[in-house]
C-alpha atoms as a PDB file:
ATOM      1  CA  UNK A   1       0.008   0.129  19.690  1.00  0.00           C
ATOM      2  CA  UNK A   2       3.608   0.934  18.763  1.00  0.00           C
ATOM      3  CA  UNK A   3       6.004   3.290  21.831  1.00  0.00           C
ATOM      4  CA  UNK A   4       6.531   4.880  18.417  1.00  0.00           C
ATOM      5  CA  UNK A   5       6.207   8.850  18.841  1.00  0.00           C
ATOM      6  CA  UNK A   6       4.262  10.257  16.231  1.00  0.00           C
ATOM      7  CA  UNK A   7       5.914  13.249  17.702  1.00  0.00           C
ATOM      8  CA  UNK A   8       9.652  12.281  16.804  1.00  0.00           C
ATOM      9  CA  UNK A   9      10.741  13.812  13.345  1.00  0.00           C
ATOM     10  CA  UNK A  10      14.249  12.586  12.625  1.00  0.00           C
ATOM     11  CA  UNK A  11      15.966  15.265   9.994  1.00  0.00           C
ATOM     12  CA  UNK A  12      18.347  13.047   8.246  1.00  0.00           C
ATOM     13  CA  UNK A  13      20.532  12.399   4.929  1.00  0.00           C
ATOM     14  CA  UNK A  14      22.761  10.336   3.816  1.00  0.00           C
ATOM     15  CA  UNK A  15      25.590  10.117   2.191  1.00  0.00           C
ATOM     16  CA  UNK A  16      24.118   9.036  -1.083  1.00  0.00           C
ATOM     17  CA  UNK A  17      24.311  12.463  -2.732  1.00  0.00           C
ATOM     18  CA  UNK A  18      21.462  15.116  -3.801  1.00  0.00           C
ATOM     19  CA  UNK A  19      18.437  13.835  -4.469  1.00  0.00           C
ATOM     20  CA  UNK A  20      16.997  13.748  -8.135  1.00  0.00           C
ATOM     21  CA  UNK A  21      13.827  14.070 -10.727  1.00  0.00           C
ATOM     22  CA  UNK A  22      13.306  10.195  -9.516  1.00  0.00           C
ATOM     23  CA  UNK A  23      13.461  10.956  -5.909  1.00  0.00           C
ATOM     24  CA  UNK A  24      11.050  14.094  -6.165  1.00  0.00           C
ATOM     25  CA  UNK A  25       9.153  11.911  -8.024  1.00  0.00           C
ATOM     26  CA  UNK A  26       8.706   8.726  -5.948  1.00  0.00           C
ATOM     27  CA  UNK A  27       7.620  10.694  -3.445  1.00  0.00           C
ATOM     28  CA  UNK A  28       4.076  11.036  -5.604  1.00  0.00           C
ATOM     29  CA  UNK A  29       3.766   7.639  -5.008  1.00  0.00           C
ATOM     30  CA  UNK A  30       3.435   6.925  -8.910  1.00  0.00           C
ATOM     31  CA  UNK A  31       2.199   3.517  -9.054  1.00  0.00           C
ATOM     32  CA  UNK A  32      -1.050   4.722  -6.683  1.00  0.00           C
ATOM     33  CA  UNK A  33      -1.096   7.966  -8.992  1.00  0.00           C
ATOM     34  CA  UNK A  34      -1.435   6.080 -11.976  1.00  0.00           C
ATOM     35  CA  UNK A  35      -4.913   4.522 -10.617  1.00  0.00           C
ATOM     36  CA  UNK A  36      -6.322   7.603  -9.513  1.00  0.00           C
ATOM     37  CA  UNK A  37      -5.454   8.898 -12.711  1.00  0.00           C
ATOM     38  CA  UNK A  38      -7.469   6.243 -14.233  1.00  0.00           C
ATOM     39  CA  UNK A  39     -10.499   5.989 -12.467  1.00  0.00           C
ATOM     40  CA  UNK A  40     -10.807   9.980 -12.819  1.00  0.00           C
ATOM     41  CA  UNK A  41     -10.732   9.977 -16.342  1.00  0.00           C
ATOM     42  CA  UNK A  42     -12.702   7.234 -16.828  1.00  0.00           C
ATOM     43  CA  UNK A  43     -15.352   9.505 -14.755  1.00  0.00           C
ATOM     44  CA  UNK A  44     -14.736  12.296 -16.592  1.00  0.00           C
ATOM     45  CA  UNK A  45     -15.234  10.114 -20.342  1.00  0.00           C
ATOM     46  CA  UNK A  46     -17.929   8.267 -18.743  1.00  0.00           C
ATOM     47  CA  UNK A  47     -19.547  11.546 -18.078  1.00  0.00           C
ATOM     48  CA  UNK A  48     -22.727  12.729 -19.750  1.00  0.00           C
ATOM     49  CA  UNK A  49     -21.394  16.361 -20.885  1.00  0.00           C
ATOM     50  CA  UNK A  50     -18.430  16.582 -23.209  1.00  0.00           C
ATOM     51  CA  UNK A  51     -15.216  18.425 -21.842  1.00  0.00           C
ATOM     52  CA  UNK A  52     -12.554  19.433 -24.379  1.00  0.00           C
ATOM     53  CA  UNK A  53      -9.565  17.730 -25.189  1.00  0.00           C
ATOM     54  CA  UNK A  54      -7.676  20.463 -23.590  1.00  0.00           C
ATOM     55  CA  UNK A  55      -9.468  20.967 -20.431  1.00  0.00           C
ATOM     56  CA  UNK A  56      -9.872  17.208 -20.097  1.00  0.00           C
ATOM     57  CA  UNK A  57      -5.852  16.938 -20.187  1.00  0.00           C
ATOM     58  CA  UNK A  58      -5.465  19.774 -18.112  1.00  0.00           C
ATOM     59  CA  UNK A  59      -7.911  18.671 -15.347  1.00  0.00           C
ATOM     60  CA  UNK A  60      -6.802  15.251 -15.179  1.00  0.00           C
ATOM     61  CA  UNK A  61      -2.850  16.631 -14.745  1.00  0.00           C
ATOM     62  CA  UNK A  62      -3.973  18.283 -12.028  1.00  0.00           C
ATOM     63  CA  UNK A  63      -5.817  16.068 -10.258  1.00  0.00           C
ATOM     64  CA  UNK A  64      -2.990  13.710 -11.152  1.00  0.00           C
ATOM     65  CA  UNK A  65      -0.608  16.066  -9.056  1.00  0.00           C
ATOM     66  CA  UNK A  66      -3.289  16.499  -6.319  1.00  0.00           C
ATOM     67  CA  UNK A  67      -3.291  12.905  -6.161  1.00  0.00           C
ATOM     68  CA  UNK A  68       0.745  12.442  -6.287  1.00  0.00           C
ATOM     69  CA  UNK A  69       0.804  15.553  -3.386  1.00  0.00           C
ATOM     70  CA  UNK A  70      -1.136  13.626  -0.810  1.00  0.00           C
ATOM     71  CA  UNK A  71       1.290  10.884  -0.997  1.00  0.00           C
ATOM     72  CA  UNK A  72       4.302  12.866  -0.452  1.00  0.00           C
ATOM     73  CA  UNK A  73       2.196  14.297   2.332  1.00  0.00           C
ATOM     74  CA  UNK A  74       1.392  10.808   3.559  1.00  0.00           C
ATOM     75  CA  UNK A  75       5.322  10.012   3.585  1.00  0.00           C
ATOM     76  CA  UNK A  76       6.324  12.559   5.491  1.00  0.00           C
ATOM     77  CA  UNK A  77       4.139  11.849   7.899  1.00  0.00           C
ATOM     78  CA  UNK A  78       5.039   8.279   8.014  1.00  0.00           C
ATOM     79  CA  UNK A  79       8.461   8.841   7.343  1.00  0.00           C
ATOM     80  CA  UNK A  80       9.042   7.061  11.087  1.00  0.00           C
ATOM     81  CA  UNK A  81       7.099   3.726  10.444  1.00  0.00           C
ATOM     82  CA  UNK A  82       8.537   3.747   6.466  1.00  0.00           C
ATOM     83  CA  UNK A  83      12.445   3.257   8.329  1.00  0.00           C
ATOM     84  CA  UNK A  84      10.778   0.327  10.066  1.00  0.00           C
ATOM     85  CA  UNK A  85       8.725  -1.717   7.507  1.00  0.00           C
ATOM     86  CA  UNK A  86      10.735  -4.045   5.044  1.00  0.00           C
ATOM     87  CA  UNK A  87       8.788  -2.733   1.953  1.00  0.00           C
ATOM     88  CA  UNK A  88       9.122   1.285   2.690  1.00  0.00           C
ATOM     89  CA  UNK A  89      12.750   1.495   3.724  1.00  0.00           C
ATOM     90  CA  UNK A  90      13.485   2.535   0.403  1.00  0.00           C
ATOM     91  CA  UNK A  91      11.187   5.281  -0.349  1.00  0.00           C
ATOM     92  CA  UNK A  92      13.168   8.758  -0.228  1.00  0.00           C
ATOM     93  CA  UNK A  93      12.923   9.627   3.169  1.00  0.00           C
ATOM     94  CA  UNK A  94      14.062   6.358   5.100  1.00  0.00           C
ATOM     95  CA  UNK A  95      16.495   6.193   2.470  1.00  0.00           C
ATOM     96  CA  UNK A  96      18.069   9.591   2.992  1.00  0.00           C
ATOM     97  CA  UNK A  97      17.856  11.285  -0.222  1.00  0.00           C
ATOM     98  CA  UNK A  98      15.074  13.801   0.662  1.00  0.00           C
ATOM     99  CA  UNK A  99      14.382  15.361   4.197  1.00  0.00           C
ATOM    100  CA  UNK A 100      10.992  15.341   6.172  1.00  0.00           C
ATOM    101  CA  UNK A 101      10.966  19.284   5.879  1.00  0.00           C
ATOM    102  CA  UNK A 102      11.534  19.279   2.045  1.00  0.00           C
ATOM    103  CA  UNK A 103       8.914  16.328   1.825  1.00  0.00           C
ATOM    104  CA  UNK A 104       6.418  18.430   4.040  1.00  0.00           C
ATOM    105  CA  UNK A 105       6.847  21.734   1.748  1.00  0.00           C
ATOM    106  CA  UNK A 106       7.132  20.090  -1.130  1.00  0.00           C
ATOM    107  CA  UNK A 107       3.663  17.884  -0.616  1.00  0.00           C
ATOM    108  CA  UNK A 108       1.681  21.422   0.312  1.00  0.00           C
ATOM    109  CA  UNK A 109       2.582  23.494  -2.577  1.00  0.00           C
ATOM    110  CA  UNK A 110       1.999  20.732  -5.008  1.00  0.00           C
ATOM    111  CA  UNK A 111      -1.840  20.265  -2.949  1.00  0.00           C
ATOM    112  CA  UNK A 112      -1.959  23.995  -3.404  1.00  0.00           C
ATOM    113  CA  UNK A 113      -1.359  24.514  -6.796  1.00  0.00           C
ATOM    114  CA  UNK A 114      -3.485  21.464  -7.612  1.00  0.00           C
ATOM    115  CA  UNK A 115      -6.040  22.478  -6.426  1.00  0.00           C
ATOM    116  CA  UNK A 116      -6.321  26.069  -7.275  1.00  0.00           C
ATOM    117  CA  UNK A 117      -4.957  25.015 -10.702  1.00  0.00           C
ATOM    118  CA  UNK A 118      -7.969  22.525 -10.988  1.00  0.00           C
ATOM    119  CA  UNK A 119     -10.719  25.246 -10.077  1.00  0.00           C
ATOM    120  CA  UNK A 120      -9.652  27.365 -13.110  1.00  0.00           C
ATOM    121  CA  UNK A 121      -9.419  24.475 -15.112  1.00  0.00           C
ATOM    122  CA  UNK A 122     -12.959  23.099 -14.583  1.00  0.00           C
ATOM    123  CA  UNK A 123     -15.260  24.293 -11.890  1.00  0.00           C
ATOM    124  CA  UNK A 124     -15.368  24.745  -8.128  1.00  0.00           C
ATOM    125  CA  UNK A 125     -16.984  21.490  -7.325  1.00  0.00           C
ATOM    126  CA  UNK A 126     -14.056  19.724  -8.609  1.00  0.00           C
ATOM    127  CA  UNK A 127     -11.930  21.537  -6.657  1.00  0.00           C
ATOM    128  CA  UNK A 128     -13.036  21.468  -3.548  1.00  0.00           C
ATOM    129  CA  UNK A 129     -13.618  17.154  -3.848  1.00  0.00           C
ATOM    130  CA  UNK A 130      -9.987  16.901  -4.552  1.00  0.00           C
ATOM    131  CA  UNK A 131      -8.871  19.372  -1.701  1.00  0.00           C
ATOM    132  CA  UNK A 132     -10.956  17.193   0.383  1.00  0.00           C
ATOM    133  CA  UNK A 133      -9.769  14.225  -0.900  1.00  0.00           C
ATOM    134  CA  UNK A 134      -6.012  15.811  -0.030  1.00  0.00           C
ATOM    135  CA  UNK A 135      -7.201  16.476   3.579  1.00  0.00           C
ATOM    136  CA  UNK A 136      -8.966  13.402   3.672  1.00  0.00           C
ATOM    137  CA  UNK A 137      -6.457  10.748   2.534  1.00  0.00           C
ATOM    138  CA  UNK A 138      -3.296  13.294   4.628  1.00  0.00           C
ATOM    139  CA  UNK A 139      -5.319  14.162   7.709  1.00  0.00           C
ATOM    140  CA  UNK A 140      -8.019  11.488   8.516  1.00  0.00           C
ATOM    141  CA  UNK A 141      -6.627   8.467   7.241  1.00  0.00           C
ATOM    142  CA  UNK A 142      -2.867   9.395   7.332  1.00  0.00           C
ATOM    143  CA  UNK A 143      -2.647  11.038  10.761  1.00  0.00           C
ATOM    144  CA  UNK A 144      -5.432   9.522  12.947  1.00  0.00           C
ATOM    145  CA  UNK A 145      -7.033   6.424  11.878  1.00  0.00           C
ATOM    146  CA  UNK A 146      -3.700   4.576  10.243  1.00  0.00           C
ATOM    147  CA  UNK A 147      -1.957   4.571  14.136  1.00  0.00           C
ATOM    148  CA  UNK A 148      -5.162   4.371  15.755  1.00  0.00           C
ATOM    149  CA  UNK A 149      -7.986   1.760  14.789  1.00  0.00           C
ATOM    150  CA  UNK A 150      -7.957  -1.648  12.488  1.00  0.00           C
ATOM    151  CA  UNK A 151     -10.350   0.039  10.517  1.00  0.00           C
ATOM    152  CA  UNK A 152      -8.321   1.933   9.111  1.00  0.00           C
ATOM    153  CA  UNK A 153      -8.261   0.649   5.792  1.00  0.00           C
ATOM    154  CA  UNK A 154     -12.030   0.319   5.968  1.00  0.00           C
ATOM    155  CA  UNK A 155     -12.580   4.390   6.252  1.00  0.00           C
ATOM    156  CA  UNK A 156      -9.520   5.779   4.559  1.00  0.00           C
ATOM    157  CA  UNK A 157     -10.795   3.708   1.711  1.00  0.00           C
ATOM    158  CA  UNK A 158     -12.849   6.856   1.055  1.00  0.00           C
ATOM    159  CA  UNK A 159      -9.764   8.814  -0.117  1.00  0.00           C
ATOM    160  CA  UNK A 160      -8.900   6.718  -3.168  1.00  0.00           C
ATOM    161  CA  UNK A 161     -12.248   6.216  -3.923  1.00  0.00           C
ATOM    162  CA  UNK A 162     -13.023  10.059  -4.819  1.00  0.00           C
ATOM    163  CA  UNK A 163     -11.130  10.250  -8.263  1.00  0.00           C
ATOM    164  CA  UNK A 164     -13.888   9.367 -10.339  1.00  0.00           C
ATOM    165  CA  UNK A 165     -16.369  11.739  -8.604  1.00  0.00           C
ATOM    166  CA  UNK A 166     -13.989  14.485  -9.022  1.00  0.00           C
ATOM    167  CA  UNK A 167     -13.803  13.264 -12.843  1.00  0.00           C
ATOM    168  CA  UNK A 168     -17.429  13.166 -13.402  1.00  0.00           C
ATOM    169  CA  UNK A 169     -17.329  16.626 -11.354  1.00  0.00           C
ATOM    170  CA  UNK A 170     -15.051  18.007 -14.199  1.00  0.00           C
ATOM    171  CA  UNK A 171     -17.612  17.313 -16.888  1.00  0.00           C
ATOM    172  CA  UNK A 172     -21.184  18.072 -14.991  1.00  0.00           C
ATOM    173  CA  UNK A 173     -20.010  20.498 -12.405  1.00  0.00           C
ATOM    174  CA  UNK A 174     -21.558  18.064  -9.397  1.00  0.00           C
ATOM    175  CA  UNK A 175     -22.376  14.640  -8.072  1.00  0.00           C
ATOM    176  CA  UNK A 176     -24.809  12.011  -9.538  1.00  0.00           C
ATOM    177  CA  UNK A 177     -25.830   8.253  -8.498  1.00  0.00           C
ATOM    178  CA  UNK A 178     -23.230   7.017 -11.072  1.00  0.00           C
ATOM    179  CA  UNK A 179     -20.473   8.907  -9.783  1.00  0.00           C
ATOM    180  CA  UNK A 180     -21.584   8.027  -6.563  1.00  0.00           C
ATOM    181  CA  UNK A 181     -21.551   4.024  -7.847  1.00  0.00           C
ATOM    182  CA  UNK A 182     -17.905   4.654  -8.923  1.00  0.00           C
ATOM    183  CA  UNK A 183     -17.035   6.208  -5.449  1.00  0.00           C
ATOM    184  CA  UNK A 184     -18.878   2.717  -4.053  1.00  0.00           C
ATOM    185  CA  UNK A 185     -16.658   0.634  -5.989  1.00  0.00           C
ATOM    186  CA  UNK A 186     -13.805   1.526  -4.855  1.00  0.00           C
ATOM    187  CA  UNK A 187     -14.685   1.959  -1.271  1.00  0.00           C
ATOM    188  CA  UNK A 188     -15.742  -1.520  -0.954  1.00  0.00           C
ATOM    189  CA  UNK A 189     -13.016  -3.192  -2.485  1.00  0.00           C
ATOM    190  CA  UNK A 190     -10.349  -1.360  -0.835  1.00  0.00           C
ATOM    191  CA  UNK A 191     -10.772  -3.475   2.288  1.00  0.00           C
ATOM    192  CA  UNK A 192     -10.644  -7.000   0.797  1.00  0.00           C
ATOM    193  CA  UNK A 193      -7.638  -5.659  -1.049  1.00  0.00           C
ATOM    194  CA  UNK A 194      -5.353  -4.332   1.298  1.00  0.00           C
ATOM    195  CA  UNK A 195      -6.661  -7.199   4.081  1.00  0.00           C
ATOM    196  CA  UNK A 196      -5.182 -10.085   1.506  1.00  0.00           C
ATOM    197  CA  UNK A 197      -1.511  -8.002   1.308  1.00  0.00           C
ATOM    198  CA  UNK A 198      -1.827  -7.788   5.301  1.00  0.00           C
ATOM    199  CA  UNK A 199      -2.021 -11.290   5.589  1.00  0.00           C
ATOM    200  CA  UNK A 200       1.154 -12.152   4.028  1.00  0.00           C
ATOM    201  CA  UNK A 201       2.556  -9.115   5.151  1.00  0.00           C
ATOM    202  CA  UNK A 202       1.607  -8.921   8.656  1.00  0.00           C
ATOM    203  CA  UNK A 203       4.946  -8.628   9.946  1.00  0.00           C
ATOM    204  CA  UNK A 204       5.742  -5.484   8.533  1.00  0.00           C
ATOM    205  CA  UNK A 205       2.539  -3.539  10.686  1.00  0.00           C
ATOM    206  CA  UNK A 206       3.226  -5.600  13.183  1.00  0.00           C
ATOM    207  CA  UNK A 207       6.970  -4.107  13.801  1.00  0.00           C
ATOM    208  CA  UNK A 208       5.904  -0.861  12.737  1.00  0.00           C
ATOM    209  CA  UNK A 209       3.141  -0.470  15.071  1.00  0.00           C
ATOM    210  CA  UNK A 210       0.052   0.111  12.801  1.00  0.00           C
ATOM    211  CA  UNK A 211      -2.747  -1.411  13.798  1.00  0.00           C
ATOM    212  CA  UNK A 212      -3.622  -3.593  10.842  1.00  0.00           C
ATOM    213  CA  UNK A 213      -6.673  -6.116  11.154  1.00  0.00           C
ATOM    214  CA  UNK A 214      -4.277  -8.854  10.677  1.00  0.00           C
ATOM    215  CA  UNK A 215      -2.219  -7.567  14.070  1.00  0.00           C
ATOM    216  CA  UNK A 216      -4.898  -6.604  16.155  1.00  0.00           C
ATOM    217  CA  UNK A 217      -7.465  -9.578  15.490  1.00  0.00           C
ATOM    218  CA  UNK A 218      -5.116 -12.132  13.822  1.00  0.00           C
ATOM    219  CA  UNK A 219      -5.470 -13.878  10.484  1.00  0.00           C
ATOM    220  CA  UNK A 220      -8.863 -15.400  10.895  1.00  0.00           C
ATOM    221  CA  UNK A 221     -10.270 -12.710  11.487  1.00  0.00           C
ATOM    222  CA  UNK A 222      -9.335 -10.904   8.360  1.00  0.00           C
ATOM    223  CA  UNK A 223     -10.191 -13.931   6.335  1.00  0.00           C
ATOM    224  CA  UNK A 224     -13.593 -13.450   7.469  1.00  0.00           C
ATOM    225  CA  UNK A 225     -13.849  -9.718   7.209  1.00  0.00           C
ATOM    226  CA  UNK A 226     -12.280 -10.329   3.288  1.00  0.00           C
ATOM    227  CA  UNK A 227     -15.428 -12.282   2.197  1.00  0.00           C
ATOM    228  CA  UNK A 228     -18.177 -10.319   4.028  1.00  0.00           C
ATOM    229  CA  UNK A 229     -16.945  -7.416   2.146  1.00  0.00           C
ATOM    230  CA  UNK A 230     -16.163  -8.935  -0.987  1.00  0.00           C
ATOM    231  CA  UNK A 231     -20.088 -10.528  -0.970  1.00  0.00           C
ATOM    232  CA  UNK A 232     -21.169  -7.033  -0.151  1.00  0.00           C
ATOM    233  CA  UNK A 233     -18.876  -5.610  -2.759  1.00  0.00           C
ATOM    234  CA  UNK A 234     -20.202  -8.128  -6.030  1.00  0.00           C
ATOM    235  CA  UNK A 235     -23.946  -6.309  -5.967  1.00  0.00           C
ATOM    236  CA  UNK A 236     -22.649  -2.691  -5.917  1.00  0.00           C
ATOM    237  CA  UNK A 237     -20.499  -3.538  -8.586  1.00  0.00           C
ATOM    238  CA  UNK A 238     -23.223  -5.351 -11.069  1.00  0.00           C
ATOM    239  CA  UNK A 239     -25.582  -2.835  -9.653  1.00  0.00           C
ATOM    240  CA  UNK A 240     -23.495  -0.224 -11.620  1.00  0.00           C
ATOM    241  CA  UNK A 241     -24.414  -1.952 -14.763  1.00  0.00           C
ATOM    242  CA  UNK A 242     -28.336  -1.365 -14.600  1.00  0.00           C
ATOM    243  CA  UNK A 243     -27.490   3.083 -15.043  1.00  0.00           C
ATOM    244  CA  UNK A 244     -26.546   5.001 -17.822  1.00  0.00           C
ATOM    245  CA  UNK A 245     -23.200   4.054 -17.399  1.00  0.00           C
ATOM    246  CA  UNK A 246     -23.214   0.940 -17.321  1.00  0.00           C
ATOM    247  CA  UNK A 247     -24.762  -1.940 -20.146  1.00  0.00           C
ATOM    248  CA  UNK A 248     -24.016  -5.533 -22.027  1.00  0.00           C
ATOM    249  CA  UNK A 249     -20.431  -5.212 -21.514  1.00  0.00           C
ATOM    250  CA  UNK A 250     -19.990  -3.998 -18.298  1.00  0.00           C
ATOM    251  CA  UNK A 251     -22.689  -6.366 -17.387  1.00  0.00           C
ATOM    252  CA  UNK A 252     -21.104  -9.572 -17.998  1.00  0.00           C
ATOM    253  CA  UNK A 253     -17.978  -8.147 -17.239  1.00  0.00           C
ATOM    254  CA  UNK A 254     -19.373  -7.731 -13.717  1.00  0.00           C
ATOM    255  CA  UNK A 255     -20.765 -10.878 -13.592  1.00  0.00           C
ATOM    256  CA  UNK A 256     -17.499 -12.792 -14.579  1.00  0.00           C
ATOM    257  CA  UNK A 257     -15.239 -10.689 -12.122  1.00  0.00           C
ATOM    258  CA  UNK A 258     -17.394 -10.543  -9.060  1.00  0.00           C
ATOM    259  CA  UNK A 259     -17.780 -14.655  -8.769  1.00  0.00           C
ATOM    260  CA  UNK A 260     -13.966 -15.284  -9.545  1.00  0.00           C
ATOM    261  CA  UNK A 261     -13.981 -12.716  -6.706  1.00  0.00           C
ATOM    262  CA  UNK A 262     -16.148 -14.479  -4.810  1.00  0.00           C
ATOM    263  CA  UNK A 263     -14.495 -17.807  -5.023  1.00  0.00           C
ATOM    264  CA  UNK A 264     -11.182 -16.405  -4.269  1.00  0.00           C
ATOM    265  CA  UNK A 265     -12.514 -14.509  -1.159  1.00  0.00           C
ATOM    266  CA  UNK A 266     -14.559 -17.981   0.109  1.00  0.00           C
ATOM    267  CA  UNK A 267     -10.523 -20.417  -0.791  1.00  0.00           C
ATOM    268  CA  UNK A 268      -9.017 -17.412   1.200  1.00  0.00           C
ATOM    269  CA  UNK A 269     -11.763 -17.771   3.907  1.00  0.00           C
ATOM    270  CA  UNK A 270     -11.387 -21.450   4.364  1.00  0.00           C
ATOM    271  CA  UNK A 271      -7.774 -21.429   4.285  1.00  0.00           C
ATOM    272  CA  UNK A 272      -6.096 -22.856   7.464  1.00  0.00           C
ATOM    273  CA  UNK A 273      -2.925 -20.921   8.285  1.00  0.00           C
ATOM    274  CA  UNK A 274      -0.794 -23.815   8.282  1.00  0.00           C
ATOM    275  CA  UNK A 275      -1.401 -24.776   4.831  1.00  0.00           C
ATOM    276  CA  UNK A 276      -0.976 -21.004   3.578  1.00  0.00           C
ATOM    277  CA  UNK A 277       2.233 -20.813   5.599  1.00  0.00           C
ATOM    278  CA  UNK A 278       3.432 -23.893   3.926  1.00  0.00           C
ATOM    279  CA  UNK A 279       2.498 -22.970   0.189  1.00  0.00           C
ATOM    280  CA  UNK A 280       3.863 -19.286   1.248  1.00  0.00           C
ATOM    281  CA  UNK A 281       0.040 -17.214   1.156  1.00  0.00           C
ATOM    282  CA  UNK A 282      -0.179 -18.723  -2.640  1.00  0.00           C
ATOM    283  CA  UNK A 283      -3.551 -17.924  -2.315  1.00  0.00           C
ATOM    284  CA  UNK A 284      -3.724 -14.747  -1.123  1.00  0.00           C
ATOM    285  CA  UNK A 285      -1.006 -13.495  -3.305  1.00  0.00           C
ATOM    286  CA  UNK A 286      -3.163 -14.723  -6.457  1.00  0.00           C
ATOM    287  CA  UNK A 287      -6.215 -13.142  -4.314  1.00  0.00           C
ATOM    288  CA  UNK A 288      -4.092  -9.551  -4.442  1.00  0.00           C
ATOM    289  CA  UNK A 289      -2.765  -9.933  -7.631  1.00  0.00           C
ATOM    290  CA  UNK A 290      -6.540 -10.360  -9.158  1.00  0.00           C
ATOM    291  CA  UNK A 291      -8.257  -7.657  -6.958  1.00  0.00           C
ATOM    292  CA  UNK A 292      -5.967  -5.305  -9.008  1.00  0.00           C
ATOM    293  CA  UNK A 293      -7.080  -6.626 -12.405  1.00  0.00           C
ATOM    294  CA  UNK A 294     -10.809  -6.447 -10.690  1.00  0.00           C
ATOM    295  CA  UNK A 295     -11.175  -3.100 -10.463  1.00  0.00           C
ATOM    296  CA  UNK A 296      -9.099  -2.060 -13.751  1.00  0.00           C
ATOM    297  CA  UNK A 297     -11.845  -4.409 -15.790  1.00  0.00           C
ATOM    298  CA  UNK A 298     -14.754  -2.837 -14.077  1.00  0.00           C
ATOM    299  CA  UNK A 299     -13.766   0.679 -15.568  1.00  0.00           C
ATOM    300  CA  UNK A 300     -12.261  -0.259 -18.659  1.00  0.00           C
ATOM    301  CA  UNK A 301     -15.955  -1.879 -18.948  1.00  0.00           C
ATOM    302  CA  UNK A 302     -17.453   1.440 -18.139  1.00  0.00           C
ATOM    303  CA  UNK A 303     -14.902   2.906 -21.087  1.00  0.00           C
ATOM    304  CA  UNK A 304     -15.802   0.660 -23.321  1.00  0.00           C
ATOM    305  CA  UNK A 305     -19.483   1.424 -23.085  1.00  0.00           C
ATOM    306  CA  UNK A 306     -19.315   4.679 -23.132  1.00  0.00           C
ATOM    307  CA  UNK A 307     -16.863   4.173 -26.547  1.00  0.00           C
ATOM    308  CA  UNK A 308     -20.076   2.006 -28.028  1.00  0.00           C
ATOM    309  CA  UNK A 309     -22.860   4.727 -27.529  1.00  0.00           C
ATOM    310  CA  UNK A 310     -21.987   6.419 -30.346  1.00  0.00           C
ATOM    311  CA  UNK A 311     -22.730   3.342 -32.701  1.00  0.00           C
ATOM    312  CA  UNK A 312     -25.991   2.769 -31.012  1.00  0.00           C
ATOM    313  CA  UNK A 313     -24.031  -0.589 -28.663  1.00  0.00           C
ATOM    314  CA  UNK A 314     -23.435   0.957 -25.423  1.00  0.00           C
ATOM    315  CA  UNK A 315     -25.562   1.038 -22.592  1.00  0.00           C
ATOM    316  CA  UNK A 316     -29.296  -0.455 -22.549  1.00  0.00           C
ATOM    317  CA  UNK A 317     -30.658   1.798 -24.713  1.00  0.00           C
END
């Protein structure tokens, strides 16, 4: 582990002048908003009880902002290890255009808000998954298992995996095996994900102290862990297709991904590290890239069924 001090909170600006809109609003982490904004409204569509245009948009702002909170939440707590790794230093903090303190109040009134905001909107059940998903994502994963175990990546998976749930929450008022499905997906391919950016960026949690599988095991064994999860990932994922929100589509949509998936986990598996040193992780950047385009596909699939139904072509039935 790193002699960092979790401890240490280093109030600082520079002399770059007063922060902006784009400051406040890189702080949301926008690019990671954007999929949680996603995946919950493709729960919410893919849901079996209609929700009004209006409540829909509503609802998925504020989840949106939930969403965007926990990431400002998640900087200022790692506003120590952001100064340190090559690929945070310019987020707002490190780069001295917002302080930790404004980070910190400004992350807890936007969870707040969303969250309260989100209960009026829809129902209580929504609420409370995405102020759980806010603690989850801030205090488990953020605070204790990030610094403190290798499978961190593994667990704290769970917090990006609740949009949908708190989508299909929106429309039904609760939880159901698809939503559950949905939650699955994501989980499991969170690991293989973020384990093929940690092998070509392994220096970065190396300096910074987090204990990434890549540092604490080494390269191997990440290449290893990438294709037991991504073999335990493909039947969860064409497993969706056999419920009611799933069909043709998604089926052979499922069935295309998950062996490209497959075949890129098993090249990244037999890979020897001098040969992705010397092509620069080639592989594993293509690996990354894909994963991304993996999990879009598998919910526009589940979009596109649900757009068929009413012309008797989605689903099974």
């Amino acid at each position: 582990m790193s002699d960092i001090s979790t401890n240490t909170r280093v109030e600082s600006r520079s002399d770059t002048g007063e922060a902006g809109f784009g400051d406040y609003f890189a702080l949301l982490k926008p690019r990671v908003m954007s999929l949680v904004v996603f995946t919950a409204l493709v729960g919410l569509l893919a849901a079996p009880v209609p929700v009004h245009p209006l409540l829909a948009f509503a609802a998925i702002l504020f989840v949106a902002i939930g969403g965007g909170a926990s990431g400002a939440l998640n900087m200022w707590y790692d506003a120590d290890i952001d100064r340190i790794m090559r690929r945070t230093q310019s987020r707002p903090i490190p780069a001295g255009k917002i302080s930790e303190s404004e980070t910190f109040a400004f992350g807890m009134f936007l969870s707040v808000f969303a969250v309260i905001m989100l209960a009026l909107a829809s129902n209580l059940v929504a609420a409370g998954l995405l102020a759980f998903t806010i603690f989850f994502y801030v205090v488990v994963y953020t605070m204790w298992l990030k610094r403190w175990t290798p499978q961190n990546i593994v667990i704290g998976g769970a917090a990006g995996a609740f949009p949908p749930m708190i989508g299909w929450a929106v429309a039904t008022g609760g939880v159901s095996i698809e939503s559950v499905l949905m939650f699955t997906l994501i989980f499991m391919w969170t690991p293989p994900h973020f384990w093929a950016l940690a092998l070509f960026m392994k220096s970065d949690y190396r300096d910074a102290g987090v204990p990434m599988l890549t540092v604490t095991h080494g390269r191997k064994t990440t290449r290893a862990h990438i294709i037991v999860y991504t073999i335990l990932l493909a039947p969860i994922a064409v497993g969706t297709g056999f419920t009611s929100i799933g069909g043709p589509v998604y089926m052979a949509t499922a069935l295309v991904l998950n062996v490209i998936f497959l075949k890129g986990a098993w090249d990244i598996w037999r890979r020897e590290e001098t040969a992705a040193e010397a092509d620069e992780y080639k592989t594993e950047k293509r690996f990354f890239a894909f994963s991304i385009f993996y999990l879009f596909a598998h919910f526009v699939a589940i979009l596109v069924e649900k757009g068929l139904a009413p012309y008797g072509l989605g689903g099974w039935t």
